[in-house]
Protein backbone atom coordinates (compact mmCIF):
# COMPACT_ATOMS: atom_id res chain seq x y z
CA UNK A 1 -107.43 -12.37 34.58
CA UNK A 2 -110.83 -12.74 34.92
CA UNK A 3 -113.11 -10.17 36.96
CA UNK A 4 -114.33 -11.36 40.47
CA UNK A 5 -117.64 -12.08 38.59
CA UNK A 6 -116.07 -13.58 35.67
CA UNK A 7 -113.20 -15.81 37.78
CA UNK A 8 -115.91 -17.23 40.17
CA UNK A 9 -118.03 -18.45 36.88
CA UNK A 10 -115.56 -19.90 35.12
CA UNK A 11 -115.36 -22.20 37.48
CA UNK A 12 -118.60 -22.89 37.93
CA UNK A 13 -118.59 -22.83 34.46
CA UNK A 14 -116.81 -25.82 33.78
CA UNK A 15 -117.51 -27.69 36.73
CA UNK A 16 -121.31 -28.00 34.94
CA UNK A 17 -120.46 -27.98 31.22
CA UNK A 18 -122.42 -31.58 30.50
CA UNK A 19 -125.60 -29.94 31.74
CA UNK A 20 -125.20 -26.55 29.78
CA UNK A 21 -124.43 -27.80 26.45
CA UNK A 22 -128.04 -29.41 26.89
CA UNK A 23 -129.27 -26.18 27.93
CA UNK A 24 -128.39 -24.38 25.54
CA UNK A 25 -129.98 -26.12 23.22
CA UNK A 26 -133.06 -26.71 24.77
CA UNK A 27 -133.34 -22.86 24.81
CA UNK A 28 -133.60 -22.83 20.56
CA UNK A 29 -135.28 -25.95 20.25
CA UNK A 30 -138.04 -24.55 22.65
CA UNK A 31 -140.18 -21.61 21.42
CA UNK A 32 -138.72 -21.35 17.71
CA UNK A 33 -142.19 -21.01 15.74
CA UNK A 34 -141.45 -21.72 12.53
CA UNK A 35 -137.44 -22.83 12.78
CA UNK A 36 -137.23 -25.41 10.77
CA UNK A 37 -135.04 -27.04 13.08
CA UNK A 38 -137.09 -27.31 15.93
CA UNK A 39 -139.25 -30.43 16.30
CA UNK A 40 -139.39 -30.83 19.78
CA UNK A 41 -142.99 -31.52 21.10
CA UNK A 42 -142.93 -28.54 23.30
CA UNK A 43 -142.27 -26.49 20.51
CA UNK A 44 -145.17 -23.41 21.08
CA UNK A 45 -147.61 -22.06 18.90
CA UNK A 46 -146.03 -19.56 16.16
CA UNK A 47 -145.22 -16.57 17.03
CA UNK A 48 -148.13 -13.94 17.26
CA UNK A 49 -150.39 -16.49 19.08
CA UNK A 50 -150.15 -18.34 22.62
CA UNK A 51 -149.02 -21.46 23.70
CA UNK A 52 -151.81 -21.32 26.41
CA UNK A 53 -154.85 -19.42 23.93
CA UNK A 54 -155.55 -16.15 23.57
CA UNK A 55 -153.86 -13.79 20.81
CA UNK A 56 -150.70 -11.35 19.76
CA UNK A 57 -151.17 -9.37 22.69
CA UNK A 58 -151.55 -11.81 25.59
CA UNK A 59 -150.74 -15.52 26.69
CA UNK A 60 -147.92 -16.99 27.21
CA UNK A 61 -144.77 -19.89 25.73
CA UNK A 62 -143.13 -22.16 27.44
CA UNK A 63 -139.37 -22.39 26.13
CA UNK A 64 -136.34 -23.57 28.15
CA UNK A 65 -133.94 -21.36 29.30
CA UNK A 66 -129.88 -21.71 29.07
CA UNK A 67 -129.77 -24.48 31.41
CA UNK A 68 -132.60 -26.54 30.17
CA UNK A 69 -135.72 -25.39 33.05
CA UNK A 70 -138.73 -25.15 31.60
CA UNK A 71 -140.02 -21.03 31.47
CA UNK A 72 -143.72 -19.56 30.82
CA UNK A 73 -142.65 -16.08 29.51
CA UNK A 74 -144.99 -13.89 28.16
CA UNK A 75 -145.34 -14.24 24.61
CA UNK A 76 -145.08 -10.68 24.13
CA UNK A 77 -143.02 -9.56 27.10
CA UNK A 78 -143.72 -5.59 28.03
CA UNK A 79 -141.44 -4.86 30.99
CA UNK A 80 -138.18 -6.12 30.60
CA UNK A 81 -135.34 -6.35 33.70
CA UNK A 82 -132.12 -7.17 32.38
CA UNK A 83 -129.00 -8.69 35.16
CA UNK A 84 -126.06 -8.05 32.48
CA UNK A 85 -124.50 -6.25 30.65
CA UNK A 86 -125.06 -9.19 27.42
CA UNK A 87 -128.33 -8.97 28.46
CA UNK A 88 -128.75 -5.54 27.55
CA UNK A 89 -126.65 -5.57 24.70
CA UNK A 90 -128.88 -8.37 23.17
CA UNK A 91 -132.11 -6.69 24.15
CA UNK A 92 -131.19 -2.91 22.54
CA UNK A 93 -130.31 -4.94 19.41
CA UNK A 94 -133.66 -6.38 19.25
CA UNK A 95 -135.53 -2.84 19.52
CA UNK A 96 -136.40 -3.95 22.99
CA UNK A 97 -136.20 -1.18 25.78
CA UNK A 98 -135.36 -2.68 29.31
CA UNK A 99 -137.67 -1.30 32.15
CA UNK A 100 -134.46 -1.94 34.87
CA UNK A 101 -130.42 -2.56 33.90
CA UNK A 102 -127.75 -3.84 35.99
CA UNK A 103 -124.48 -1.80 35.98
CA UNK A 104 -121.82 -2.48 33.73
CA UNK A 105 -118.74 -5.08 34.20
CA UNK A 106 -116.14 -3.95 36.57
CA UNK A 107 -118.28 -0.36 36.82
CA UNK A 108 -120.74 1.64 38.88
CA UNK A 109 -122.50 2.85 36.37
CA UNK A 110 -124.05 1.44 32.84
CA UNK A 111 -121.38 0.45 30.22
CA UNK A 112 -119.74 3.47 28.34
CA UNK A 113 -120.65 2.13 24.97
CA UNK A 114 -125.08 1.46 25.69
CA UNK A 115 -125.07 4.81 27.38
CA UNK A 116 -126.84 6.89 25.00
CA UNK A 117 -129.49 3.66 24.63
CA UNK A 118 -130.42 3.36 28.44
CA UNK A 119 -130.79 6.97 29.72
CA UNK A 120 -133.38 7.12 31.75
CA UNK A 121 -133.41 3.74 32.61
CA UNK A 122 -134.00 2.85 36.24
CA UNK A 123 -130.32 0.56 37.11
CA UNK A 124 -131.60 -1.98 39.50
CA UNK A 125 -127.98 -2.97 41.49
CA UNK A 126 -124.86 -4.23 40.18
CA UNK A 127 -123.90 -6.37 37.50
CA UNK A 128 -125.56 -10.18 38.75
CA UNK A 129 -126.26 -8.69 41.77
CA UNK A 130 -129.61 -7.10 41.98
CA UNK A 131 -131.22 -5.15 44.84
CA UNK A 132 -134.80 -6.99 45.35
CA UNK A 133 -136.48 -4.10 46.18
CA UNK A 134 -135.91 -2.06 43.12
CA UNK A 135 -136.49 -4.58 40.92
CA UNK A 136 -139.88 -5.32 42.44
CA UNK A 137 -140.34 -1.60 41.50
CA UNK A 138 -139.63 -1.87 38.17
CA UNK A 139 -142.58 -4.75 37.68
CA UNK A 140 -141.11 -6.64 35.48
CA UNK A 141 -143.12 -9.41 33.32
CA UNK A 142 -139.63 -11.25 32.26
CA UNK A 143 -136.42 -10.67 33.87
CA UNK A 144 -133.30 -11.92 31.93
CA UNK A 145 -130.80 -13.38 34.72
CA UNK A 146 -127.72 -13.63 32.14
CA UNK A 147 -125.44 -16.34 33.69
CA UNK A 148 -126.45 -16.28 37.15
CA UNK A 149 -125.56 -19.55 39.06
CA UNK A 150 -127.03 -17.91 42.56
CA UNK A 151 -129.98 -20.82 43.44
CA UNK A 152 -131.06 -18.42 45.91
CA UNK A 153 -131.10 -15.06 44.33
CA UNK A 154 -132.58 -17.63 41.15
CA UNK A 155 -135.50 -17.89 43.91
CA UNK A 156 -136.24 -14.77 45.15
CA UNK A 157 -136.37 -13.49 41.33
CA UNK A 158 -138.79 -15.83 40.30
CA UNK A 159 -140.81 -14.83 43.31
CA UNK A 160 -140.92 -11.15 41.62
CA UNK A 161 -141.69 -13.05 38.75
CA UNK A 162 -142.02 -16.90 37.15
CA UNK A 163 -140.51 -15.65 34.01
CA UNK A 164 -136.88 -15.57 35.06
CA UNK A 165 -134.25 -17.22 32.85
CA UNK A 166 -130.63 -17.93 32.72
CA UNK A 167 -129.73 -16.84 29.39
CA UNK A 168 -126.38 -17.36 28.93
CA UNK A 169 -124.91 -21.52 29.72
CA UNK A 170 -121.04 -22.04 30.57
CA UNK A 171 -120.14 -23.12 26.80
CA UNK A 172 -122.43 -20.88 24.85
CA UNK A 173 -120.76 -18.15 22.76
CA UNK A 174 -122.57 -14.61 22.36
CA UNK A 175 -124.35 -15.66 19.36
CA UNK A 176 -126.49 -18.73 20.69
CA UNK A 177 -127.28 -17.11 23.70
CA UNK A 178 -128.73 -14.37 21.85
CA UNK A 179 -130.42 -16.46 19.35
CA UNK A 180 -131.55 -17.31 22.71
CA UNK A 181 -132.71 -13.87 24.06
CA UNK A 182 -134.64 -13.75 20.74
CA UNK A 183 -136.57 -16.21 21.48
CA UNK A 184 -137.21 -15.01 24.73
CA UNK A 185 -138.53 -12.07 23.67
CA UNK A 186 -140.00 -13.64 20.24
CA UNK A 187 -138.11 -12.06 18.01
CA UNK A 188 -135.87 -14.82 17.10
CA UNK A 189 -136.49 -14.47 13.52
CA UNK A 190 -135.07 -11.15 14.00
CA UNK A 191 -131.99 -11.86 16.09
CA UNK A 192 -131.09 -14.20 13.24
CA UNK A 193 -130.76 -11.34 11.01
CA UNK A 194 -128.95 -9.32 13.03
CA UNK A 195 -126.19 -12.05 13.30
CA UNK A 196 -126.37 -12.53 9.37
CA UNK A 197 -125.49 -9.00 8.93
CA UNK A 198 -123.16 -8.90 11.39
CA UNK A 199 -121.19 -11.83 10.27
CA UNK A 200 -121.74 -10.97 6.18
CA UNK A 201 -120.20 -7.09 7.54
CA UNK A 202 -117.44 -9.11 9.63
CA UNK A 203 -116.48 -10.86 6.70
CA UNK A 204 -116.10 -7.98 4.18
CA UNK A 205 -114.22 -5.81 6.86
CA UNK A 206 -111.67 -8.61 6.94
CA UNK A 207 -111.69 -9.17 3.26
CA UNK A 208 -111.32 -5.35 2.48
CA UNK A 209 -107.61 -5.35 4.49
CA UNK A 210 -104.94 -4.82 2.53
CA UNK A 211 -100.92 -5.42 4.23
CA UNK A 212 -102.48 -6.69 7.44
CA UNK A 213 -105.42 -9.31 6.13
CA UNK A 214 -105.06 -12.43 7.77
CA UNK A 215 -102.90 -10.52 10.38
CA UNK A 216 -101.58 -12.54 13.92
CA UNK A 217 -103.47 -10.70 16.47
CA UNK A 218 -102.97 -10.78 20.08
CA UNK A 219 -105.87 -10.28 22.89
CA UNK A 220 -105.11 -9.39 26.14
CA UNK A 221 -106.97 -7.95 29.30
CA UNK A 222 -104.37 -6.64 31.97
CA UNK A 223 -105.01 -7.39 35.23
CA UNK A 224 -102.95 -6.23 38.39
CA UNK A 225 -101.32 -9.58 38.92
CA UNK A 226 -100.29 -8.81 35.00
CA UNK A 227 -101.24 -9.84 31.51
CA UNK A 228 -104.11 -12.83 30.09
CA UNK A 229 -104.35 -14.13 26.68
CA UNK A 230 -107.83 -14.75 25.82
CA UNK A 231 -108.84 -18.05 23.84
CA UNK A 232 -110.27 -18.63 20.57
CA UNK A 233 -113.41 -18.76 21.05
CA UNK A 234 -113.77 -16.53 24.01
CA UNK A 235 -115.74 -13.55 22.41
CA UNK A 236 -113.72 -10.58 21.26
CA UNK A 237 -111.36 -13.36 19.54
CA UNK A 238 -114.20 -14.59 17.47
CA UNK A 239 -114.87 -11.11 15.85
CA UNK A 240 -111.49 -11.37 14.99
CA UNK A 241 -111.68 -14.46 13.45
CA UNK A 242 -115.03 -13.85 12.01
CA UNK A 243 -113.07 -11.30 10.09
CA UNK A 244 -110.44 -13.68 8.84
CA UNK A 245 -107.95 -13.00 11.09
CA UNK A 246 -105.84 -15.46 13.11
CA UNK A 247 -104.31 -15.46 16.40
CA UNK A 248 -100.12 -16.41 17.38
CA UNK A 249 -99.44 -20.12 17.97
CA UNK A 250 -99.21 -19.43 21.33
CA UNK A 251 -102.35 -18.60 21.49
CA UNK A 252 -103.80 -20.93 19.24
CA UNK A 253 -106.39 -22.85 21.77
CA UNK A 254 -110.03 -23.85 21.54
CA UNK A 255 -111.68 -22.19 24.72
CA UNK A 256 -113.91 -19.70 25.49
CA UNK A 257 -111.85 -18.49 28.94
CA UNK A 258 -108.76 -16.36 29.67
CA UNK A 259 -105.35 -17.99 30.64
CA UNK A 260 -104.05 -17.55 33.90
CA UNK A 261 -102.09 -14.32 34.32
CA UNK A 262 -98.67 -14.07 32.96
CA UNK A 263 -95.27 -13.36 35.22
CA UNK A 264 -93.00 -10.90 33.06
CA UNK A 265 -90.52 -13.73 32.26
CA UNK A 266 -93.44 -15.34 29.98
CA UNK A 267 -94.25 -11.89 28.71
CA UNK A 268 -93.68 -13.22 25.32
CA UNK A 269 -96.98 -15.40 24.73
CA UNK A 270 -98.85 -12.00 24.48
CA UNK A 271 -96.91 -10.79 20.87
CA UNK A 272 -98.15 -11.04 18.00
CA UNK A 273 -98.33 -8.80 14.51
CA UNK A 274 -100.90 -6.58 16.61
CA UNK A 275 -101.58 -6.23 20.25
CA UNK A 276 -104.88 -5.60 21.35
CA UNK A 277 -104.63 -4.72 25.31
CA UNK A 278 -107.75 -3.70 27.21
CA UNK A 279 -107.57 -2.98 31.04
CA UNK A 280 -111.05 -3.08 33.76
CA UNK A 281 -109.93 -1.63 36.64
CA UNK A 282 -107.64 1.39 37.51
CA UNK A 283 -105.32 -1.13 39.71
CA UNK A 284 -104.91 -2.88 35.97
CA UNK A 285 -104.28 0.42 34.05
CA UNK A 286 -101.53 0.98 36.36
CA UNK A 287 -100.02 -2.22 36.43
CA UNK A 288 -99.83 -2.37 32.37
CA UNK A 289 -98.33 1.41 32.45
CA UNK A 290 -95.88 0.30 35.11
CA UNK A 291 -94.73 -3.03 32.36
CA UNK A 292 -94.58 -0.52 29.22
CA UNK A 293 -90.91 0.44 30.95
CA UNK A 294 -89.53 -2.85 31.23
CA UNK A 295 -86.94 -3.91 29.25
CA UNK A 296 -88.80 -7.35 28.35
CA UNK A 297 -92.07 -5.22 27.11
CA UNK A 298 -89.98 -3.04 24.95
CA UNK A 299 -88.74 -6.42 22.94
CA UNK A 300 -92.38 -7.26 22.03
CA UNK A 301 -92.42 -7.37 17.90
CA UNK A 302 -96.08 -5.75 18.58
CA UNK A 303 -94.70 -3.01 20.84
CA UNK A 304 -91.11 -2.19 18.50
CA UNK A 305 -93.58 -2.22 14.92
CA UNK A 306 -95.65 -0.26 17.50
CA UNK A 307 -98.97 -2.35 16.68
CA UNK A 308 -99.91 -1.89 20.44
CA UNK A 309 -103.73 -0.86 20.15
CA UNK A 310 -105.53 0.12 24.05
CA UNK A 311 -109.18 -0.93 23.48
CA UNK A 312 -111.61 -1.31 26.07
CA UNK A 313 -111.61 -3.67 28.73
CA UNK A 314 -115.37 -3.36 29.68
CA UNK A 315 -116.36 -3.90 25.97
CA UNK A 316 -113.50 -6.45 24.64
CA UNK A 317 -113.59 -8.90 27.95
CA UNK A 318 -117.23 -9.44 28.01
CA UNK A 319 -118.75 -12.54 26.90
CA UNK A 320 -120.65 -10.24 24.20
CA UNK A 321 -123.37 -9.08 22.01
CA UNK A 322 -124.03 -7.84 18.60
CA UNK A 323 -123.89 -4.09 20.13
CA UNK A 324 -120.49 -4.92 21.53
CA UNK A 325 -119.19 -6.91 18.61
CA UNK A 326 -119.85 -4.35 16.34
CA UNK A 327 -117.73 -1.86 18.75
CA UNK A 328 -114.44 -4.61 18.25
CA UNK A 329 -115.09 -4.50 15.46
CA UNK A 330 -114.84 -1.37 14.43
CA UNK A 331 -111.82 -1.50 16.88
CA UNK A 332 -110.43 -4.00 14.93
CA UNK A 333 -110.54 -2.06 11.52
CA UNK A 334 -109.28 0.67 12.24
CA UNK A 335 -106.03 -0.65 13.55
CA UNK A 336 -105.59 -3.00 10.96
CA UNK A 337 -106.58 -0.49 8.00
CA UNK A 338 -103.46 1.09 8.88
CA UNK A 339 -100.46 0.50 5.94
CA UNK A 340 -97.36 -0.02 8.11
């Protein structure tokens, strides 16, 4: 169900989960100032000073990126190059204006929802695919490589510059690799916020429901080859559980990926009190208008109650971002604010 992008990682994905999970955390526990959990002895100097001397506006930390190498970045990075689209989302959060953006998942252009945020903003190639040239162009001082597994592209970007980082590791969800962006960008101590809101909003959206608190709700992304559930803990289900929602039993499984696409006579592990369905390409919106006539879509409880909600694929499929979280959930509330 996955895009090309997102079926080639997931494989990768898992096939180096040992090493991520000590990324991941290498990328928090380096470069936290004053976190009280970090007591690593690389930690840097606090921020608004350098790990290598001089003050606020120069120098440089050394923190560890998603997949535990070792980064100087500048401590107060200027010219920004972002590879994803969760790159971007975590950056524009932060109050942190890209100098170059990648294009958005599945698109030729940026995502629909950052649009008004990056006008004017010089796109650099295609999502995790950059063209070299125009991202020497840009000048970047950090560039923010999102989950890019590429050794050699990995190469010739730290050749532009040293201070290129995988920011995103196979098992992280949206909120430690921004945590990890943060700190990238040393504003940590703000990214923290900006998840405490979000998840203190989350919460009181949920709680606010009335007939439909606590609701079953399905996720799906529509490919050609037909429908995916998406797991648990991939991203656009845990807004929904942040809010205090749940998902159907057959649905009910701790990952962070999409299950392989459905055939029509299994059509039923998509239902659920609500139906969230979200499409990326136009070979997928086709497909799912195609289904909506069959007899064994029609028999969906979601679908006869009609609770069948389209959201969007480019937004709801991603691995996420407070930007885009905020957008599901919003999605999310308006659905379920409904009375019937």
């Amino acid at each position: 169900m996955p895009s090309s992008h997102h079926s080639l990682a997931t494989a990768r994905r898992r096939a180096v989960r040992l090493l991520a999970v000590a990324g991941a955390a290498g990328l928090l526990l380096t470069g936290c100032g004053s976190d009280s959990d970090s007591k690593s002895a690389d930690k840097p100097a606090a921020p608004g000073t350098s790990a290598t001397g001089g003050d606020a506006g120069g120098g440089t930390r050394t923190i560890k990126d998603a997949v535990g190498t070792a980064i100087q970045v500048p401590a107060n990075p200027k010219r920004v190059v972002v590879l994803t689209q969760e790159d971007l989302d975590a950056v524009l959060a932060l109050g942190v204006k890209p100098v170059g953006i990648t294009n958005g998942q599945g698109l030729d252009k940026p995502p629909a929802y950052l649009a008004d945020k990056v006008k004017g903003i010089e796109v650099v190639g295609n999502l995790l695919q950059p063209v070299m040239d125009k991202v020497i162009a840009a000048k970047p001082d950090l560039i923010l490589a999102g989950d890019m597994q590429d050794e050699q592209v990995l190469k010739q970007l730290r050749k532009i510059t040293p201070a290129t980082l995988v920011t995103m590791a196979p098992t992280d969800d949206w909120k430690l690799s921004f945590r990890g962006i943060g700190n990238a960008v040393n504003k940590l101590d703000q990214a923290n916020k900006v998840i405490t809101d979000y998840e203190a909003k989350a919460k009181k959206t949920g709680a606010d429901l009335t007939v439909n608190k606590g609701a079953a709700v399905s996720i799906v992304r529509w490919n050609p080859n037909g429908p995916s559930w998406m797991e648990k803990r991939q991203f656009a289900s845990g807004v929904a559980l942040d809010m205090g929602l749940t998902r159907p039993k057959s649905q009910d499984k701790d990952g962070n990926a999409h299950a392989p696409a459905l055939s029509l006579e299994k059509i039923s592990e998509i239902d659920g009190d609500w139906l969230f369905l979200g499409t990326l390409t136009s070979d997928g919106a086709s497909a799912l208008k195609e289904v909506q006539d069959k007899p064994a879509f029609k028999e969906l409880t979601a679908v006869q109650k009609k609770h069948v909600v389209t959201v969007d694929g480019s937004v709801w499929s991603t691995r996420g971002g407070p930007l885009a979280a905020d957008v599901v959930l919003g999605d999310l509330n308006k659905a379920l604010s409904a009375t019937s």
